[in-house]
Protein backbone atom coordinates (compact mmCIF):
# COMPACT_ATOMS: atom_id res chain seq x y z
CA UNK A 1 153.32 78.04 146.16
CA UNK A 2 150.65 75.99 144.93
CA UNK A 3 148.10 78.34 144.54
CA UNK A 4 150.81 80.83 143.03
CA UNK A 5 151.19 78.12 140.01
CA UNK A 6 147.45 77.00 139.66
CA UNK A 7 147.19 81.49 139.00
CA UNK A 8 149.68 81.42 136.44
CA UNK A 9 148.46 77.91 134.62
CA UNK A 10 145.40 80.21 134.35
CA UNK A 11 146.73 83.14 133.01
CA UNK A 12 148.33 80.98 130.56
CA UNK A 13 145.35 79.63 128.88
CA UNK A 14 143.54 82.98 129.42
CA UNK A 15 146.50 84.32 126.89
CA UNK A 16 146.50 81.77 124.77
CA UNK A 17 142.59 81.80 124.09
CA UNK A 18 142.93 85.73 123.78
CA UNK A 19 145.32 85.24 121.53
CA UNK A 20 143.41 83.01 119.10
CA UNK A 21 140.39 84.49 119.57
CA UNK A 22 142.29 88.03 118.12
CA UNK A 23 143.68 85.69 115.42
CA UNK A 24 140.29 84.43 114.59
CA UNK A 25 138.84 87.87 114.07
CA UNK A 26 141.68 89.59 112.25
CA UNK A 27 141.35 86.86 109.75
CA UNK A 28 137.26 87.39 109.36
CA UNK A 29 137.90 90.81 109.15
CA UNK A 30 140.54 90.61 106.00
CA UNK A 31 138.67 87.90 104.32
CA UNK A 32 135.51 89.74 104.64
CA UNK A 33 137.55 92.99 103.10
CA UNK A 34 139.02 90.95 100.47
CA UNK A 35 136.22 88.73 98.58
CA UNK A 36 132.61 89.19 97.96
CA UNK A 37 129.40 87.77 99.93
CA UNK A 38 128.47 85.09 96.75
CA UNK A 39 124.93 83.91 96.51
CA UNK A 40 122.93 80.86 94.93
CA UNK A 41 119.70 82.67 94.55
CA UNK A 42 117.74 85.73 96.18
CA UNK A 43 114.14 86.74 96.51
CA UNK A 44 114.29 90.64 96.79
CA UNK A 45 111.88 93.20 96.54
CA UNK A 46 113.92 96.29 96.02
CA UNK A 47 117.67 96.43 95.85
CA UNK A 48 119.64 100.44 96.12
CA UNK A 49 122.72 101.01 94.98
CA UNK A 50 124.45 104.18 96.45
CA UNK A 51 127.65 105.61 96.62
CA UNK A 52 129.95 105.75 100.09
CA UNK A 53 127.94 108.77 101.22
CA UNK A 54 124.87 107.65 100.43
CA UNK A 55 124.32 108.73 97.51
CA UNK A 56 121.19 107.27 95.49
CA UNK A 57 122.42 106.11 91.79
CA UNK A 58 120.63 102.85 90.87
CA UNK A 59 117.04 101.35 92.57
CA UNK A 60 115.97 97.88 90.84
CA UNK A 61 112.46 97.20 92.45
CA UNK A 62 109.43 95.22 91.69
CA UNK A 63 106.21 97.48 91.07
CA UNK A 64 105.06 98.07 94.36
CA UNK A 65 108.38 99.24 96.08
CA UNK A 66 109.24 101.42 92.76
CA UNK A 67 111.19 104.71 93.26
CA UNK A 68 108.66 107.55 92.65
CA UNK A 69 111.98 109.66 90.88
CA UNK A 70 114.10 112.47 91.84
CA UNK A 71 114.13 116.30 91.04
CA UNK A 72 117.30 117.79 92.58
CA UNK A 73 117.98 115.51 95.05
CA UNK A 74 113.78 115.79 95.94
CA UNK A 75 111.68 112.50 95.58
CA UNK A 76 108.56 113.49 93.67
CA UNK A 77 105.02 112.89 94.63
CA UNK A 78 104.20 108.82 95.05
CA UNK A 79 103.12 107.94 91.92
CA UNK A 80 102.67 103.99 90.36
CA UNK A 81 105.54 102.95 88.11
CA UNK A 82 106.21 99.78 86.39
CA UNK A 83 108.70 97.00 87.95
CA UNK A 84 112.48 97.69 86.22
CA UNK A 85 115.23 99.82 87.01
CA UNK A 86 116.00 103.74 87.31
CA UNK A 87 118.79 105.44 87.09
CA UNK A 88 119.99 108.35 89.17
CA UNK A 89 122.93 110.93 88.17
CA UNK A 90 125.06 112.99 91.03
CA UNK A 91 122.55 115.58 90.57
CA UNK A 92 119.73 113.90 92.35
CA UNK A 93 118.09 113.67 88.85
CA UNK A 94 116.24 110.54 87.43
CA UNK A 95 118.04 110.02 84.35
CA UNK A 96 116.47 106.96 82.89
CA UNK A 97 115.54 103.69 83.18
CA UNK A 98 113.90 100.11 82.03
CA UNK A 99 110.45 99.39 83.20
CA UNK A 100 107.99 96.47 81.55
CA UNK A 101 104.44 94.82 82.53
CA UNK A 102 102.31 93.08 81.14
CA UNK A 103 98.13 91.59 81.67
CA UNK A 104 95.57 90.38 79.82
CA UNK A 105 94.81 94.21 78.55
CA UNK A 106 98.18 94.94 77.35
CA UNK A 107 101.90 94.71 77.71
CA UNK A 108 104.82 96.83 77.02
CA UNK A 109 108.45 97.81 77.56
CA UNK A 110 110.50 100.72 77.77
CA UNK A 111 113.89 101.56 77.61
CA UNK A 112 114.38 105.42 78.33
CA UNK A 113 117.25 107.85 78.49
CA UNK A 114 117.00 111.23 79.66
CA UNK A 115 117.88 114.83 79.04
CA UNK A 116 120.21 116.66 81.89
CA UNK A 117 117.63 118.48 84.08
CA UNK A 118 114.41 116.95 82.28
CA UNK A 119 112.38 113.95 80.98
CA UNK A 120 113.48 110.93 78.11
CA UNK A 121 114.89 112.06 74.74
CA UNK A 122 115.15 108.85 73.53
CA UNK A 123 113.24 105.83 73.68
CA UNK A 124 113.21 101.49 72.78
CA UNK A 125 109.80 100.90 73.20
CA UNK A 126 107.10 98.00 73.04
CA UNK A 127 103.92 98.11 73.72
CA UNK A 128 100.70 96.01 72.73
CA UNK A 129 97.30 96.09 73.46
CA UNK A 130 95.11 92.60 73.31
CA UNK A 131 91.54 91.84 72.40
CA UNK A 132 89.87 91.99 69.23
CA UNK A 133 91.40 95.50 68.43
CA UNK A 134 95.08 94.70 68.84
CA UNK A 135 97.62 97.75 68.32
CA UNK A 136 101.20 96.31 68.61
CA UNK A 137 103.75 99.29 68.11
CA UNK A 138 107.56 99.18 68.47
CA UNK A 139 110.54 100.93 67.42
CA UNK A 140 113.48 104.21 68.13
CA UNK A 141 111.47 107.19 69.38
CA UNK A 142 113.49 110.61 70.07
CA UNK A 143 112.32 114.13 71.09
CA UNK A 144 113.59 117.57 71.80
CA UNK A 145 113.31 119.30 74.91
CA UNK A 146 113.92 122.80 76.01
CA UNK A 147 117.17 123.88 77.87
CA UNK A 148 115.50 126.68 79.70
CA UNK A 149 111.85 124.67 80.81
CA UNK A 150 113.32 122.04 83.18
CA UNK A 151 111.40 119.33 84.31
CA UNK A 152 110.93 120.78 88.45
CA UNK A 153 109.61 124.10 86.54
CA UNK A 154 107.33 121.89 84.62
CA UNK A 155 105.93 120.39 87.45
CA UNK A 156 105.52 123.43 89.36
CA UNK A 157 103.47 124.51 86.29
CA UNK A 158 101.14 121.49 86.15
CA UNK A 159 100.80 121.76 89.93
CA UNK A 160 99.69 125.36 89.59
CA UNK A 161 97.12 124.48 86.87
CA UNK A 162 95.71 121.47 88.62
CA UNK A 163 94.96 124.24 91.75
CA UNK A 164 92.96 126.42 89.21
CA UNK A 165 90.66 123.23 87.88
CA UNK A 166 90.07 125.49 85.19
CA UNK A 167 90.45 123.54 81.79
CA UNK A 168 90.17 126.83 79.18
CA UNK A 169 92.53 128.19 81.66
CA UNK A 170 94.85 125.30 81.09
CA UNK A 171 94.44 125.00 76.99
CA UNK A 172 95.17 128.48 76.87
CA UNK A 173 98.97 128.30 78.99
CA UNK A 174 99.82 125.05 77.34
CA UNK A 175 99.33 126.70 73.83
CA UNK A 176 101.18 129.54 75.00
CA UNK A 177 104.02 127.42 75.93
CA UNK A 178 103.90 125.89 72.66
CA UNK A 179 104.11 129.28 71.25
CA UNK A 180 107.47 129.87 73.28
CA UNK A 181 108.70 126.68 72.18
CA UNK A 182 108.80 125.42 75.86
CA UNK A 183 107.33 122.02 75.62
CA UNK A 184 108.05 118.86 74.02
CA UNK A 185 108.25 117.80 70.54
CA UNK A 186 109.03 114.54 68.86
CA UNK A 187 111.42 114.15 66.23
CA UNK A 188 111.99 110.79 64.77
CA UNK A 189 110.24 107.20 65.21
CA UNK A 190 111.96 104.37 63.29
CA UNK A 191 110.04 101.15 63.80
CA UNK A 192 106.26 99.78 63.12
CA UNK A 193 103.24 101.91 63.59
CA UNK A 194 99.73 100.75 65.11
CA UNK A 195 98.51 100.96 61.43
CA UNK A 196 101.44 98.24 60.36
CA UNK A 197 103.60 100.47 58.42
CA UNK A 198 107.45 100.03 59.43
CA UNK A 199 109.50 103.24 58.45
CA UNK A 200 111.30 106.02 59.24
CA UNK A 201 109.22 109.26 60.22
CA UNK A 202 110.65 112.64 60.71
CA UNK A 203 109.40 115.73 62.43
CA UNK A 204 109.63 119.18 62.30
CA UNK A 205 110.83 121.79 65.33
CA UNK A 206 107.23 121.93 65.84
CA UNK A 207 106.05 118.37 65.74
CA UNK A 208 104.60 117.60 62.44
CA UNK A 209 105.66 114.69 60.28
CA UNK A 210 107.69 116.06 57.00
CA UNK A 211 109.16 113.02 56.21
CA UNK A 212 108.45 109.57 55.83
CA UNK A 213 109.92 106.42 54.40
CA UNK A 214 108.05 103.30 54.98
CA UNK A 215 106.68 99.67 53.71
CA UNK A 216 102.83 99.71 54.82
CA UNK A 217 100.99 96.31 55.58
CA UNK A 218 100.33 95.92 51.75
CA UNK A 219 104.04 95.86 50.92
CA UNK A 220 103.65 98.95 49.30
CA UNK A 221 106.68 101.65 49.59
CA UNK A 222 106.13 105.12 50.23
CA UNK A 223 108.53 107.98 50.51
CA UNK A 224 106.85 110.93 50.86
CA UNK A 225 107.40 114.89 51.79
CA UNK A 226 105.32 116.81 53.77
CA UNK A 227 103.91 120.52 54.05
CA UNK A 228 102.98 122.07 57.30
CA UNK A 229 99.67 120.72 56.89
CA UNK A 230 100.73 117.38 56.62
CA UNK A 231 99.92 117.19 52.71
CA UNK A 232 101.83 115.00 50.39
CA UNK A 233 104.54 117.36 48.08
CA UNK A 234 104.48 115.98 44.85
């Protein structure tokens, strides 16, 4: 009879520890479901944000961890990129970002957003070079970009060329692109040249400056049309 009790006395406390041992957990498992891990301060070298399936759509990283960018869901070739942050769309595409530095050569910023499928289209930039022959230029920059030259075609095209090590070769397919109107032209900069003028300059379809309205370093004001040449229309 003894013995019977001393078993049960046992199985007692065996139920009751289950029992708040199950409590225990069910309550870690709802608070950690319902509130946020909250820290004071974290040293990090690369931080991914994805989606439930994985999905890549943020990477903030310092310079050597950077993300090299994605074509169609491929990571391109290792490459070195400034610390900052890219951006990633459900294509698999790169699709801007914010990367800075700075040394005792130079220093810079860059904010960029890209085209669907290709490179940046728009620009904040900064950028400085130091010594005795400082160039300090910042400002809006924006480009066009063709719908039917993506950027994994481009690169298949550069990779090609770089096989032939053939530089005629390679001036004479890049001005034949140009002649399709398959690469890249800018189209507007609104901020301060290298030279210190701060303006407005327009481009053409094709590149060349047609219009600009600036203040130059003599607080002089210009506004001036252009012809294809890039002479003053008076």
């Amino acid at each position: 009879m003894e013995k019977l009790m001393r078993e049960v006395r046992i199985l007692k406390i065996y139920a009751v520890v289950l029992t708040v041992l199950c409590a225990m957990f069910f309550f870690l498992a709802f608070k950690n479901q319902s509130s946020n891990e909250r820290f004071k301060e974290i040293d990090v070298e690369r931080i991914n944000v994805v989606e439930k399936d994985g999905t890549l759509k943020m990477v903030i990283s310092n310079k050597e961890r950077q993300h090299p960018g994605l074509v169609n869901h491929k990571a391109l070739k290792p490459r070195e990129r400034a610390a900052g942050i890219i951006f990633f769309n459900a294509l698999g595409d790169e699709c801007g970002g914010l990367v800075y530095d700075g040394n005792e050569k130079e220093s810079g910023m860059v904010y960029s957003v890209d085209q669907r499928k290709t490179d940046q289209i728009m620009q904040l930039q900064y950028s400085e070079s130091a010594g005795n022959d400082k160039k300090r230029v910042y400002g809006l920059k924006l480009w066009d970009r063709p719908d039917d030259f993506p950027l994994e075609a481009m690169i298949k095209f550069e990779d090609s060329l770089k096989k032939l090590n053939d530089p005629v070769a390679s001036k004479k397919a890049y001005a034949k692109l140009r002649e399709q109107g398959r690469l890249t032209n800018e189209r507007l900069f609104a901020g301060k040249t290298a030279n210190g003028d701060v303006g407005i300059f327009i481009r053409d379809s094709k590149g060349k400056v047609r219009l600009q309205v600036y203040v130059d370093k003599n607080n002089q004001t210009h506004i001036e049309n252009l012809d294809e040449n890039g002479k003053v229309i008076k």
